[in-house]
C-alpha atoms as a PDB file:
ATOM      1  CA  UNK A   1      39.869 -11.235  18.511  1.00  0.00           C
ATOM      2  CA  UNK A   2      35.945 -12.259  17.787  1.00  0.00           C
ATOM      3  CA  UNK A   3      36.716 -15.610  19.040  1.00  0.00           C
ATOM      4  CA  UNK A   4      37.919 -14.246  22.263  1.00  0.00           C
ATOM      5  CA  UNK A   5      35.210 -12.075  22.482  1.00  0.00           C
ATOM      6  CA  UNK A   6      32.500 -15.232  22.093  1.00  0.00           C
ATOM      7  CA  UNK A   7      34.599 -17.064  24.936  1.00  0.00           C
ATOM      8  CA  UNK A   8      34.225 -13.788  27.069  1.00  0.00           C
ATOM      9  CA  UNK A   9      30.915 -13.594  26.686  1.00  0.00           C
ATOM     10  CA  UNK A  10      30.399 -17.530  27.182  1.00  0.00           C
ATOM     11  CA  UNK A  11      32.257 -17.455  30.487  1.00  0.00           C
ATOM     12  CA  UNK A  12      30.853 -14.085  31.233  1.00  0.00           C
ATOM     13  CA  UNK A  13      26.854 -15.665  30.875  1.00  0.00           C
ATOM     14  CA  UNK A  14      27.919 -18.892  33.181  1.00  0.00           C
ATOM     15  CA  UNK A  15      29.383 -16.794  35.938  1.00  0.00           C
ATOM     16  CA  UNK A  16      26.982 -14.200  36.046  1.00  0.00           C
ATOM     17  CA  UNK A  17      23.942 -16.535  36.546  1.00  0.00           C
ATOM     18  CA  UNK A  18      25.959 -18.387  39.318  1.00  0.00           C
ATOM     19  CA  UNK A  19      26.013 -15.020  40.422  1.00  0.00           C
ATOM     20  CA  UNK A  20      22.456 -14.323  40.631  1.00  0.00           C
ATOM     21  CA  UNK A  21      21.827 -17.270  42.186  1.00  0.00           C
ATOM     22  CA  UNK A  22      23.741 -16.642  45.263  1.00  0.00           C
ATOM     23  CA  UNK A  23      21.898 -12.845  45.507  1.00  0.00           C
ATOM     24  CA  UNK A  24      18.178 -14.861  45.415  1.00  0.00           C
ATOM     25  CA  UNK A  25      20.029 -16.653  48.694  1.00  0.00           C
ATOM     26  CA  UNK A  26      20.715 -13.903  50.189  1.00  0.00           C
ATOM     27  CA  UNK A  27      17.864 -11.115  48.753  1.00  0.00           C
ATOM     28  CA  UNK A  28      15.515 -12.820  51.388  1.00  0.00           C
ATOM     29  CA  UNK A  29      17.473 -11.529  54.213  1.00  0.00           C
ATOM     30  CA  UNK A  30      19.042  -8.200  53.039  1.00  0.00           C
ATOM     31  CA  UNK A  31      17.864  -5.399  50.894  1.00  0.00           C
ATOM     32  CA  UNK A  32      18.715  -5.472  46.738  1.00  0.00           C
ATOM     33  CA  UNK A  33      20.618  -2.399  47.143  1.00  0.00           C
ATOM     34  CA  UNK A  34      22.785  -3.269  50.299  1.00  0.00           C
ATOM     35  CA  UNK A  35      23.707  -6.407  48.654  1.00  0.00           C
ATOM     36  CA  UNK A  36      24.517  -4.349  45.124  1.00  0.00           C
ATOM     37  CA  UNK A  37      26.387  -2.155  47.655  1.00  0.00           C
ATOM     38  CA  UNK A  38      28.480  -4.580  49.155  1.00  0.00           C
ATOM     39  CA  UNK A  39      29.004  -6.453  45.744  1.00  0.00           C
ATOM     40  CA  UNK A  40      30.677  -2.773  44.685  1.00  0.00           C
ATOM     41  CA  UNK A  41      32.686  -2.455  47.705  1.00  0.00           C
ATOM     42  CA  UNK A  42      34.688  -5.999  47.226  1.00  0.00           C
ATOM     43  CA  UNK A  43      34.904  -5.767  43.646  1.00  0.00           C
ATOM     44  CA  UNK A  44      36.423  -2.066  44.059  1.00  0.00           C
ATOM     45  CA  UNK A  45      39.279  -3.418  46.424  1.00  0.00           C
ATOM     46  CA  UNK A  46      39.966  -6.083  44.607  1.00  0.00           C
ATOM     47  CA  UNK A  47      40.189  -4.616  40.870  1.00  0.00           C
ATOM     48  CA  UNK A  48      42.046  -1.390  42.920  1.00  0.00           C
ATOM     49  CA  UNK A  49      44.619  -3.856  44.460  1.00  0.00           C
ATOM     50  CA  UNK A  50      45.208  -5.400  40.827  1.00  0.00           C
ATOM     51  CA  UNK A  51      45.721  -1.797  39.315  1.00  0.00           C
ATOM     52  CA  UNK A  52      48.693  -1.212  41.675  1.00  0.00           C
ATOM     53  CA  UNK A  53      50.228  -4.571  41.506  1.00  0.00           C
ATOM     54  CA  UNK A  54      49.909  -3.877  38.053  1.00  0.00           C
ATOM     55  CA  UNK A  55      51.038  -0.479  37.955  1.00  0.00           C
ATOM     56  CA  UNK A  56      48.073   0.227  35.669  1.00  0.00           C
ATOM     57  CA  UNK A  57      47.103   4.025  35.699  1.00  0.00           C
ATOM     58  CA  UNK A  58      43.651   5.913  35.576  1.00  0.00           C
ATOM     59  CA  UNK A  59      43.832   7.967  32.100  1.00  0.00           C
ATOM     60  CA  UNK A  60      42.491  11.354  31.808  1.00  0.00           C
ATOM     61  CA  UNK A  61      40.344  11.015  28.913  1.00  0.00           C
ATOM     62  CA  UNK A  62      37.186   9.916  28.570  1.00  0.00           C
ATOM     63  CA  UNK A  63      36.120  10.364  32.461  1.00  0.00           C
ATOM     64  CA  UNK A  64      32.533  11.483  31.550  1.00  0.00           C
ATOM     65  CA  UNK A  65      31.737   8.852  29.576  1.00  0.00           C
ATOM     66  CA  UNK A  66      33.337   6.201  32.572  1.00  0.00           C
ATOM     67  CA  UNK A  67      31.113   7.633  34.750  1.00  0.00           C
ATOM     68  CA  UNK A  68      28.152   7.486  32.801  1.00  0.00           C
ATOM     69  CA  UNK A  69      28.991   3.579  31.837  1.00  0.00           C
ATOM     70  CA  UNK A  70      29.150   3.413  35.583  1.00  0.00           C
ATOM     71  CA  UNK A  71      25.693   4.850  36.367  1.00  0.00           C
ATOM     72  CA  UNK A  72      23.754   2.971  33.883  1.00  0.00           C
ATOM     73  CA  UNK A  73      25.720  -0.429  34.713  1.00  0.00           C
ATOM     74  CA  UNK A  74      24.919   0.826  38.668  1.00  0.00           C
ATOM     75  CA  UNK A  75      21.566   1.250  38.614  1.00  0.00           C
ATOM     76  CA  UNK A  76      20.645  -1.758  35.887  1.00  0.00           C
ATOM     77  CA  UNK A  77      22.478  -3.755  38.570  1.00  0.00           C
ATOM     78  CA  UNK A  78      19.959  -2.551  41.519  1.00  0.00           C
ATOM     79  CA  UNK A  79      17.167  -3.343  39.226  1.00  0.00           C
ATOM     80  CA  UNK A  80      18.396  -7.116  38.499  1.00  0.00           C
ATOM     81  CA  UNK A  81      18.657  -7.878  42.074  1.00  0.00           C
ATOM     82  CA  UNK A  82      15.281  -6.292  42.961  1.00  0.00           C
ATOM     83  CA  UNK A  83      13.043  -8.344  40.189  1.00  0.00           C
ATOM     84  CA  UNK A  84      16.096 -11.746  41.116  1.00  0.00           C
ATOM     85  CA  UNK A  85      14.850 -11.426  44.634  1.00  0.00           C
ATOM     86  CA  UNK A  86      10.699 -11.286  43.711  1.00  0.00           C
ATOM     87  CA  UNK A  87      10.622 -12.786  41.041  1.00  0.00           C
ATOM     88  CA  UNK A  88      11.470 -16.149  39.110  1.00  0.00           C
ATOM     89  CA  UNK A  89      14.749 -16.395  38.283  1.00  0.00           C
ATOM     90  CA  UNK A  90      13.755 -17.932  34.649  1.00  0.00           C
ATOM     91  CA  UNK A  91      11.211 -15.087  34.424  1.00  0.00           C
ATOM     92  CA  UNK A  92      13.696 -12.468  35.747  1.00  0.00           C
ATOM     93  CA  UNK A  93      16.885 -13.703  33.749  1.00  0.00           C
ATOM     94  CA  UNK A  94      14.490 -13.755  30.344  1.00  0.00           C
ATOM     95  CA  UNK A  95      12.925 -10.414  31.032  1.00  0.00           C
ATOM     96  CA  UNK A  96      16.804  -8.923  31.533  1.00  0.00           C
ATOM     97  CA  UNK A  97      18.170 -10.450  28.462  1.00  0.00           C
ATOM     98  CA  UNK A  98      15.919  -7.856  26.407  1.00  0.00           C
ATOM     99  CA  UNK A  99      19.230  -5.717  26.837  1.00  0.00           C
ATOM    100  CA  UNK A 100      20.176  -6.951  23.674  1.00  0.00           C
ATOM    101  CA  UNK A 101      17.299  -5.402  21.861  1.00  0.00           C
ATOM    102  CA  UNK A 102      18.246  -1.908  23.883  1.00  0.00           C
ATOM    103  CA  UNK A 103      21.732  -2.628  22.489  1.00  0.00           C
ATOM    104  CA  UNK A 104      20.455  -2.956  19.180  1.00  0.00           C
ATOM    105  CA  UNK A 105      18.838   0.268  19.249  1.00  0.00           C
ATOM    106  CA  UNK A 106      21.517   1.783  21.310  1.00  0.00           C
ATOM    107  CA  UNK A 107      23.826   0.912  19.135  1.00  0.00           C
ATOM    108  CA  UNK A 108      22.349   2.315  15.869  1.00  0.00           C
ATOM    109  CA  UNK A 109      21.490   5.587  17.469  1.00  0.00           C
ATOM    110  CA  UNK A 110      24.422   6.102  19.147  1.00  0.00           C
ATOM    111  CA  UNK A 111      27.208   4.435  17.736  1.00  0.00           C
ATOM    112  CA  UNK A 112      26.086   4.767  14.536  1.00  0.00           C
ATOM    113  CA  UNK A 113      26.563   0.415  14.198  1.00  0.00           C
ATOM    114  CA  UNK A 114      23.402   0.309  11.828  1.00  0.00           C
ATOM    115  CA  UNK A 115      20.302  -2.197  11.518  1.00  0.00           C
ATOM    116  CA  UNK A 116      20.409  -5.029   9.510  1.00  0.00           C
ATOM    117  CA  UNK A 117      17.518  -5.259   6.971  1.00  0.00           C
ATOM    118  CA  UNK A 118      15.159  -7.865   7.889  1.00  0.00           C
ATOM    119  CA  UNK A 119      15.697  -6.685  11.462  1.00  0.00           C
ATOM    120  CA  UNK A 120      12.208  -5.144  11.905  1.00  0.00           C
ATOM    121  CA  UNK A 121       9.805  -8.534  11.991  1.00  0.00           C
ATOM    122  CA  UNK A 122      12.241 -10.396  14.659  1.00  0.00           C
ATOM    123  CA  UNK A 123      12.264  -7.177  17.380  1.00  0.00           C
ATOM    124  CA  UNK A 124       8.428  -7.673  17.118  1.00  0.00           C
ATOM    125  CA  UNK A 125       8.571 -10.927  17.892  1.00  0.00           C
ATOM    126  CA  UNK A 126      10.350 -10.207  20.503  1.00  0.00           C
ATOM    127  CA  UNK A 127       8.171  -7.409  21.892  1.00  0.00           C
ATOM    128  CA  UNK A 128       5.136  -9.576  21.474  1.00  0.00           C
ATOM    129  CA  UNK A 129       7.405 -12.316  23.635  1.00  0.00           C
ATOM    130  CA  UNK A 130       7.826  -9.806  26.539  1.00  0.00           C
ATOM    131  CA  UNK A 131       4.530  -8.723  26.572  1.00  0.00           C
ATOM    132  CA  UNK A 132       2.896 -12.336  26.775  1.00  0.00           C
ATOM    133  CA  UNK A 133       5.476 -12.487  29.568  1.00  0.00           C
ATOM    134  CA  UNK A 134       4.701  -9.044  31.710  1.00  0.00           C
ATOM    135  CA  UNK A 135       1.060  -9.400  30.799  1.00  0.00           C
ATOM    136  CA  UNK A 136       0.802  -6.361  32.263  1.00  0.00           C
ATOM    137  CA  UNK A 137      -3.521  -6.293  30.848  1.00  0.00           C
ATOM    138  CA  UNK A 138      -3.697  -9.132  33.672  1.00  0.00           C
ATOM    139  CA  UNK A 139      -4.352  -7.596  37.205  1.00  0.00           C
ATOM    140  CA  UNK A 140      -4.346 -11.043  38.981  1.00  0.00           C
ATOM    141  CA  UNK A 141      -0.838 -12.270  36.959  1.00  0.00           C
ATOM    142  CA  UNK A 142       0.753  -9.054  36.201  1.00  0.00           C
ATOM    143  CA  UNK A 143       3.667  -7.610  38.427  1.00  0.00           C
ATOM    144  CA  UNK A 144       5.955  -4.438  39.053  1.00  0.00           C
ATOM    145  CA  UNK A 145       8.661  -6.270  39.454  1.00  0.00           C
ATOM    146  CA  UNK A 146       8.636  -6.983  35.305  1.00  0.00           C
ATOM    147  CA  UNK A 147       8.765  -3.624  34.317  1.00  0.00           C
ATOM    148  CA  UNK A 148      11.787  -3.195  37.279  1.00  0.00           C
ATOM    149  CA  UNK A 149      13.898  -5.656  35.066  1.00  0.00           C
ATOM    150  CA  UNK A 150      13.242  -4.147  31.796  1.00  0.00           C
ATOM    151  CA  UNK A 151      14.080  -0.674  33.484  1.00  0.00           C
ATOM    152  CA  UNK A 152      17.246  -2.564  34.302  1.00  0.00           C
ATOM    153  CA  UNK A 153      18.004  -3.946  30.806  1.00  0.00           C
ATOM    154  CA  UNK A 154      17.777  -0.947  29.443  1.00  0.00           C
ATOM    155  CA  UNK A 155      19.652   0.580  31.484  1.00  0.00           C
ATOM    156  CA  UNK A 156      22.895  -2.251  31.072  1.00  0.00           C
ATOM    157  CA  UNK A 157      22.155  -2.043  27.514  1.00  0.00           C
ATOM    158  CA  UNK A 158      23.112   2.164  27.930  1.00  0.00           C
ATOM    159  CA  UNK A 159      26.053   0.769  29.807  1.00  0.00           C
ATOM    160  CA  UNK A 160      26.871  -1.885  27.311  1.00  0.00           C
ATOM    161  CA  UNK A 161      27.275   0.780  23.958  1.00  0.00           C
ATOM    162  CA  UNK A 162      29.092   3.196  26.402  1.00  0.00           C
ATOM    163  CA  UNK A 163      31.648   0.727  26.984  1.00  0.00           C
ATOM    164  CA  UNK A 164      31.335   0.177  22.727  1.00  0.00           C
ATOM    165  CA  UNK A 165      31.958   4.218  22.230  1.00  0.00           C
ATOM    166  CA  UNK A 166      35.044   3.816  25.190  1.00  0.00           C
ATOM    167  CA  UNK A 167      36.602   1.039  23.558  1.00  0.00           C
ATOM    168  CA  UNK A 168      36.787   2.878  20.257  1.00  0.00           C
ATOM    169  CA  UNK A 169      38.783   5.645  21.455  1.00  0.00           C
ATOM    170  CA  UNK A 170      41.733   2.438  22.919  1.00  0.00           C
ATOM    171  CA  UNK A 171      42.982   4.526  25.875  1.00  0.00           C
ATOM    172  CA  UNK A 172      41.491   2.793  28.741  1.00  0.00           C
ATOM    173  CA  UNK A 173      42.252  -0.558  30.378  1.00  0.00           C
ATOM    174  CA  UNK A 174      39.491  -3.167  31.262  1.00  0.00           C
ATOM    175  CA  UNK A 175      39.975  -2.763  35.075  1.00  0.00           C
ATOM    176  CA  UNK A 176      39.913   0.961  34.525  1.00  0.00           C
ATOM    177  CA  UNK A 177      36.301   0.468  33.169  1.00  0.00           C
ATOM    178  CA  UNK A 178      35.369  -1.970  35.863  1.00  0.00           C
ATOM    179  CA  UNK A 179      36.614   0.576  38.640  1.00  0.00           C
ATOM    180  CA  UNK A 180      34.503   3.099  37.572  1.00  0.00           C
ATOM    181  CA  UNK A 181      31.053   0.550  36.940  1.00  0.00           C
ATOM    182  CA  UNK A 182      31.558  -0.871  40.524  1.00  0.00           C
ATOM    183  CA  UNK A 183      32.913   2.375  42.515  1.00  0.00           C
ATOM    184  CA  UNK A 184      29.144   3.962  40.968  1.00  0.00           C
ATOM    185  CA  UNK A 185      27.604   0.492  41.555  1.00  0.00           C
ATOM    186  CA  UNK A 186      28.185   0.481  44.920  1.00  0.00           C
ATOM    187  CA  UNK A 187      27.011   3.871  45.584  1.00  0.00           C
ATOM    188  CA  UNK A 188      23.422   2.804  43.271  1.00  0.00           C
ATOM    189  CA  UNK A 189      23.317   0.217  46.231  1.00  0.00           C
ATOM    190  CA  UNK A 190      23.327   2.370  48.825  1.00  0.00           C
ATOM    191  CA  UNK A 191      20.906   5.546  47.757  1.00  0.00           C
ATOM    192  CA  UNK A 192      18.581   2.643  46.719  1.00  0.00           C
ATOM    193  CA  UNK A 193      18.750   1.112  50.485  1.00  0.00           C
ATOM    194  CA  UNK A 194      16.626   2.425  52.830  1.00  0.00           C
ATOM    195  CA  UNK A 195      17.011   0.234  55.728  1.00  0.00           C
ATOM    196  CA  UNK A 196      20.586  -0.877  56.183  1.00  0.00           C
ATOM    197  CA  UNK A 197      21.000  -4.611  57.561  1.00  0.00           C
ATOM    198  CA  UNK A 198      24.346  -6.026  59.162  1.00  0.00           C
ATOM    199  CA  UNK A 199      25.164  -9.069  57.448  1.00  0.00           C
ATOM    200  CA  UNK A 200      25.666 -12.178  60.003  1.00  0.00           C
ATOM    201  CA  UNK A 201      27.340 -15.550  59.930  1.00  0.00           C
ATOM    202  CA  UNK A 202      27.110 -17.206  56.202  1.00  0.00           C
ATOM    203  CA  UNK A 203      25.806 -14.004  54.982  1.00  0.00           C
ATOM    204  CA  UNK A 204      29.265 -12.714  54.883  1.00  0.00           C
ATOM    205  CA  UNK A 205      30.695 -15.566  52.924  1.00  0.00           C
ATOM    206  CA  UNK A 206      27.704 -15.222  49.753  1.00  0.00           C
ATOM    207  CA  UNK A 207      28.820 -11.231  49.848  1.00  0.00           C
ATOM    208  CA  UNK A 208      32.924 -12.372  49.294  1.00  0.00           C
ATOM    209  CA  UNK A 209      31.764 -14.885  47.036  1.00  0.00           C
ATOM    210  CA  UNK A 210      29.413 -12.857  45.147  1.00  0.00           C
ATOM    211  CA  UNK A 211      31.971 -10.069  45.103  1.00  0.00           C
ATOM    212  CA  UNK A 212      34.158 -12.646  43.710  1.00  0.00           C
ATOM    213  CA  UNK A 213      32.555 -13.809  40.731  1.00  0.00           C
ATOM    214  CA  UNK A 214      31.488 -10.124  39.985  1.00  0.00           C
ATOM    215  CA  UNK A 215      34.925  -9.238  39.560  1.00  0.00           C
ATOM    216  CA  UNK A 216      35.719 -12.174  37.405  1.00  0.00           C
ATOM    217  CA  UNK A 217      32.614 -11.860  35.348  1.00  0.00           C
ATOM    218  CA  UNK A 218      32.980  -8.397  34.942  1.00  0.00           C
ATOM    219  CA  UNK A 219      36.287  -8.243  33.252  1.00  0.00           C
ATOM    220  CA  UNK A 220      35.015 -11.465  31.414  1.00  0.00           C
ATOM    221  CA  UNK A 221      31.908  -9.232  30.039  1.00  0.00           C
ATOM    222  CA  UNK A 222      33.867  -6.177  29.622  1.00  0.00           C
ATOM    223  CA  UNK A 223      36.548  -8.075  27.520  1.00  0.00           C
ATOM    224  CA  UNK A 224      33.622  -9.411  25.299  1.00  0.00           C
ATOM    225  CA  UNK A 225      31.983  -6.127  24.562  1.00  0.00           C
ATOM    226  CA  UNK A 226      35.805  -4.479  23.669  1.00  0.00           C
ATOM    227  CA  UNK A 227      36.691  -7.493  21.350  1.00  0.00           C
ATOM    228  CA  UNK A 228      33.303  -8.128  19.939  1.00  0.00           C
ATOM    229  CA  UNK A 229      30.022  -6.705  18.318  1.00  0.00           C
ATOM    230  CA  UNK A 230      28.240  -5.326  21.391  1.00  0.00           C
ATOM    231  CA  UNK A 231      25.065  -7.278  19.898  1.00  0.00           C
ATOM    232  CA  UNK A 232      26.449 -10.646  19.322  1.00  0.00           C
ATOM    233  CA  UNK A 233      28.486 -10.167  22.692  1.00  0.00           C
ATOM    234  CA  UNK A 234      24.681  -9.209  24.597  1.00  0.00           C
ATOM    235  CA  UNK A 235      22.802 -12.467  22.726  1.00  0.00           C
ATOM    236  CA  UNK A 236      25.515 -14.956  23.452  1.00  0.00           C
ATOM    237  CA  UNK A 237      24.502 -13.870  27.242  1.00  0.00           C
ATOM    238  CA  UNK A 238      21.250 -15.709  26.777  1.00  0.00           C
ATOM    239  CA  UNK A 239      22.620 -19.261  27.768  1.00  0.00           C
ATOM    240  CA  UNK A 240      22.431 -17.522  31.213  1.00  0.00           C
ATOM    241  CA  UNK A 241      18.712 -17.344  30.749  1.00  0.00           C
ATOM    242  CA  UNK A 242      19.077 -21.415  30.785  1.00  0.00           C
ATOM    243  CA  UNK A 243      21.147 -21.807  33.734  1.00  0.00           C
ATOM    244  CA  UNK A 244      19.419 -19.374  35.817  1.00  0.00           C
ATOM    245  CA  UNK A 245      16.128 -21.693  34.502  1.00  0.00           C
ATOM    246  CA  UNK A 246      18.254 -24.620  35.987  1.00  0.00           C
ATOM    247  CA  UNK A 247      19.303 -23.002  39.439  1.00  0.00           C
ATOM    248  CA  UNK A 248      15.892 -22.201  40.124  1.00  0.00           C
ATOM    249  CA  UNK A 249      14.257 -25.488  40.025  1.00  0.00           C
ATOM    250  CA  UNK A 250      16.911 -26.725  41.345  1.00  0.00           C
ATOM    251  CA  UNK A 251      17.331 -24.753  44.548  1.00  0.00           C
ATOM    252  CA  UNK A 252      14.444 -22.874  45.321  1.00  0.00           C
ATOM    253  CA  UNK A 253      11.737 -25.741  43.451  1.00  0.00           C
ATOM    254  CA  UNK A 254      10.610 -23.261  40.420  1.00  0.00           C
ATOM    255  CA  UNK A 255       8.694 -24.467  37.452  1.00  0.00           C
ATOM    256  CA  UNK A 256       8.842 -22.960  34.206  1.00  0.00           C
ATOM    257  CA  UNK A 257       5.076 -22.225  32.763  1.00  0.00           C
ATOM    258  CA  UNK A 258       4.515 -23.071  29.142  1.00  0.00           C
ATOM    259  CA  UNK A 259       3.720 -19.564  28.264  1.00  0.00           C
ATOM    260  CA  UNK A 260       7.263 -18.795  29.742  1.00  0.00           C
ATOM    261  CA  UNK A 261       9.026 -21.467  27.451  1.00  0.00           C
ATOM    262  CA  UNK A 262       7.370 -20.615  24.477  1.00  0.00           C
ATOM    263  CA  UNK A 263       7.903 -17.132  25.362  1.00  0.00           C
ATOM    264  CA  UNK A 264      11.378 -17.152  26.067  1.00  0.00           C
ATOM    265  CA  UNK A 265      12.084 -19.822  22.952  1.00  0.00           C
ATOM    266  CA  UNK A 266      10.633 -17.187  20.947  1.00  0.00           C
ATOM    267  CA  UNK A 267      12.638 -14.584  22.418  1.00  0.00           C
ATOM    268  CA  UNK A 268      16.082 -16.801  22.088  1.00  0.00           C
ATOM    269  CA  UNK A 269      15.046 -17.748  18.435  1.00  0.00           C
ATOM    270  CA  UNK A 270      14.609 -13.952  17.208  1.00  0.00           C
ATOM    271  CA  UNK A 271      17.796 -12.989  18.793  1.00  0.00           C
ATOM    272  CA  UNK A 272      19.238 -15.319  17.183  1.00  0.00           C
ATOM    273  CA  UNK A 273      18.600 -14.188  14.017  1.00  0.00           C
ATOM    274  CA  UNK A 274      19.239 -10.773  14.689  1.00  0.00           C
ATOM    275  CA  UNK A 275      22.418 -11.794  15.352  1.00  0.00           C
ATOM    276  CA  UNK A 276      23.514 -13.601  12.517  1.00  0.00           C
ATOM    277  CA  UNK A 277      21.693 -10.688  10.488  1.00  0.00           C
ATOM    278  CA  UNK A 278      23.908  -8.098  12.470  1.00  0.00           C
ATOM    279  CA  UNK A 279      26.827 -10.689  11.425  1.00  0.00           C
ATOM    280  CA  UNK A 280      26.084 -10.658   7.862  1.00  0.00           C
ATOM    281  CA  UNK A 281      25.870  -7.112   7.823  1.00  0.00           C
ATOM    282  CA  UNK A 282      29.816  -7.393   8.345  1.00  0.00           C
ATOM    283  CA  UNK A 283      32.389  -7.138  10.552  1.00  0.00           C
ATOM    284  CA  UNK A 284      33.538  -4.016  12.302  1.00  0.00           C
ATOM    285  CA  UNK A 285      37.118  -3.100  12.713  1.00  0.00           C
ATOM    286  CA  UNK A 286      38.736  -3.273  15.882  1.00  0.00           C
ATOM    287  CA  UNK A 287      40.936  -0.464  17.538  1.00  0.00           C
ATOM    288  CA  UNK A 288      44.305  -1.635  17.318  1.00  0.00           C
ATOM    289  CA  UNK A 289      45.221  -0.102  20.273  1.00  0.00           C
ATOM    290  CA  UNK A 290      42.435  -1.932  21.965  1.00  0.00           C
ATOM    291  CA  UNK A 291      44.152  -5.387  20.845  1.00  0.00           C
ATOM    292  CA  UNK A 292      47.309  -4.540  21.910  1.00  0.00           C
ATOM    293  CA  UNK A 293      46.101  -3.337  25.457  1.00  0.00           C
ATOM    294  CA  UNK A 294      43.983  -6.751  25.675  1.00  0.00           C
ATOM    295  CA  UNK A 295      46.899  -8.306  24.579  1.00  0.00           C
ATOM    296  CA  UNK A 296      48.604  -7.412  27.768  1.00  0.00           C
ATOM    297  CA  UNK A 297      45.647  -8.221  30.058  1.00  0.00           C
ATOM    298  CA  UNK A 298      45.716 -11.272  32.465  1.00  0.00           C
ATOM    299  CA  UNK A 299      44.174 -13.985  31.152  1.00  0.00           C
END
């Protein structure tokens, strides 16, 4: 089950920067939330229409705690595409991984995970990482738009242990936990739009696509979280951090800074290690029920 978890979260990483990149496209023609709105809406029909082929029903239990992975996943969603679209996408994607740190925490306050000794100098290397990066004691350098993607890291990070505590219980499905993250993501989209714009032409074809790969990616990520450590699962998501790097140079002619490298090396490096310390803190059982439900789930 780990090893299917890493895979997950592999996969999950690759298609969710691919992702991103398609929302910087379009972000420059149509509002963050609209876009979040419309990524909802497709993903919602399509993950519905599996459900009945599927015969797979909603369960009863649990429904607060659905909802509130929903919200958090929602509105952390809105605040990716609002710092995609403004800023970097190296910057943006580095600044968003921090979730894992919020997991960390998240995870010992909450679920009750623990924090691996030795944990303590690598989350300040990390904090002094993000704040090189924000530089928010810089007027001329420093932007809003940072603290907008660690608002939204913290909040998928909330998300990410509330699908931890769901998948504990092993009564829910991973398309019932996508339903409920994209039914509440799509209505983040639209309290966060204020000025509604009708896509045209292409525009429609980057929505289906990035409705697509949301719903893919999704049950990807949700799968990694339910079969994995929610920290290890969250860190493995940093190879997105280098793809995103890629797409960016690639397609819209960003540079990387070397105060961004080093930052983000030192970010990658310290997560790392929290990882393997996490690790070496020991495995935790799985639900079997969980097992036997992914067991059953399309591949």
């Amino acid at each position: 089950m780990v090893k299917k978890g890493l895979i997950y979260a592999l996969l999950s990483a690759v298609l969710l920067s691919t992702m991103n990149l398609f929302v910087k496209m379009l972000g420059t023609s149509m509002p963050s939330g609209e876009i979040a709105f419309f990524r909802g809406f497709i993903g919602t029909i399509a993950v519905l229409s599996v459900m009945a082929y599927k015969r797979i029903p909603f369960s009863k239990e649990d429904r607060g705690l659905l909802v509130m992975r929903g919200l958090y996943g929602g509105f952390g969603m809105v605040c990716n595409f609002i710092a995609l679209v403004h800023m970097k996408m190296s910057d943006a994607t580095i600044l968003f991984q921090t979730s894992g740190i919020f997991v960390l925490i998240f995870s010992a306050v909450f679920l009750k995970e623990g924090v691996p000794k030795g944990a303590g100098k690598w989350l300040l290397v990390i904090f002094a990482a993000v704040m090189v990066m924000v530089n928010p004691f810089q007027y001329e350098t420093f932007t809003w738009y940072a603290l907008v993607a660690l608002l939204g890291a913290a909040l998928s990070a909330a998300a990410y242990a509330t699908i931890r505590s769901i998948s504990k219980h092993g009564k829910h499905s991973n398309f019932e936990i996508m339903t409920y993250f994209l039914v509440t993501g799509m209505m983040a989209g639209l309290v966060t739009t204020d000025n509604f714009v009708m896509p045209q032409g292409d525009q429609w074809w980057l929505i289906l696509v990035i409705g697509g790969i949301t719903v893919v990616a999704q049950f990807f990520l949700t799968g990694a979280f339910v079969t994995t450590n929610a920290v290890v699962a969250q860190f493995l998501q940093y190879i997105g951090v280098f793809i995103s790097s890629f797409y960016g140079y690639l397609f819209f002619d960003e540079s990387l800074s070397i105060t961004t490298v080093c930052a983000g090396i030192a970010m990658f490096i310290a997560s790392v290690m929290l990882g393997r310390l996490k690790e070496q803190a020991g495995p935790i059982r799985e639900p079997k029920v969980v097992a036997e439900r992914l067991a059953v789930t399309p591949k």
